[in-house]
Protein backbone atom coordinates (compact mmCIF):
# COMPACT_ATOMS: atom_id res chain seq x y z
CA UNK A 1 -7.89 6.80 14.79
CA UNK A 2 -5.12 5.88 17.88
CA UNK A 3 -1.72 6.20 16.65
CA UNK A 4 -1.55 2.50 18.46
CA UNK A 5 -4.08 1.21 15.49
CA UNK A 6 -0.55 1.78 13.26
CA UNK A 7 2.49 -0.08 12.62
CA UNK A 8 4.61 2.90 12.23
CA UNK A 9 2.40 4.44 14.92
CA UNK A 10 4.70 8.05 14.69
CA UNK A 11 3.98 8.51 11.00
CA UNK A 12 0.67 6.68 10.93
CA UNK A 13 1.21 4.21 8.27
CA UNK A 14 -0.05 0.41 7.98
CA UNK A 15 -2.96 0.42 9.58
CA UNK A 16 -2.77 -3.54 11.98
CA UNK A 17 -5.97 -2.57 13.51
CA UNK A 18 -7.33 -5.94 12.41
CA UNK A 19 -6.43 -9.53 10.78
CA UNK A 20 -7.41 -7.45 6.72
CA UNK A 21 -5.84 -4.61 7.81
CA UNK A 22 -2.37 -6.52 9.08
CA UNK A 23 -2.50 -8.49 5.91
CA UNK A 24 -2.48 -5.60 3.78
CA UNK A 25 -0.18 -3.86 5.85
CA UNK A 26 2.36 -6.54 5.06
CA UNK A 27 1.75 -6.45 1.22
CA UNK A 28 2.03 -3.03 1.43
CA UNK A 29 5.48 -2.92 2.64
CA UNK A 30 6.97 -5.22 0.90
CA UNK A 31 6.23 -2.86 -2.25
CA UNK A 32 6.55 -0.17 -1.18
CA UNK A 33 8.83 0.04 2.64
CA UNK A 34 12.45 0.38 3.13
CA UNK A 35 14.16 -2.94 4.92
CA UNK A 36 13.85 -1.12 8.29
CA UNK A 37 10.22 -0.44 7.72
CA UNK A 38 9.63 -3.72 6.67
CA UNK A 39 11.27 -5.05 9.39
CA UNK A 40 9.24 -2.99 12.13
CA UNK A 41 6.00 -3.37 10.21
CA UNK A 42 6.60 -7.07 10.31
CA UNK A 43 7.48 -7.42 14.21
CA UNK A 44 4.09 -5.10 15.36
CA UNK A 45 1.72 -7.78 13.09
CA UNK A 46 3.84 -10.73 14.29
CA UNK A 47 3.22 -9.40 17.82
CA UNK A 48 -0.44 -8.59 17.06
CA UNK A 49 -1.26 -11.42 15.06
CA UNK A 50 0.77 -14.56 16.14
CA UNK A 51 -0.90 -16.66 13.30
CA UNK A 52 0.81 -14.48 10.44
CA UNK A 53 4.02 -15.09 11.72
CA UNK A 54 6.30 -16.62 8.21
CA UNK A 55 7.31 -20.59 9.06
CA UNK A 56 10.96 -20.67 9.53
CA UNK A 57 11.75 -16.75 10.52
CA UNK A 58 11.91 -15.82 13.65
């Protein structure tokens, strides 16, 4: 699988390949991600997925 199928493409880690996948991705790290990972995980399914995008963050 493409490191670009990844959120954290170096490590390989939240797999955004599609809309399930993103979802999860974001559950995920909010358990279990540091603030910085949860930050970066957020902006690549944001930026994949425009609809998942939280009302009122940017």
């Amino acid at each position: 699988m493409s490191s670009k199928q990844f959120a954290l493409p170096k490590q390989k880690k939240y797999r955004i390949d599609d809309l399930p996948h993103a979802r999860n991705a974001l559950a995920r790290v909010s358990q279990h991600g540091s603030p910085a990972q949860k930050k970066a995980v957020r902006k690549a399914v944001t930026k994949k997925f425009p609809s998942l995008k939280r009302k009122g963050k940017s």
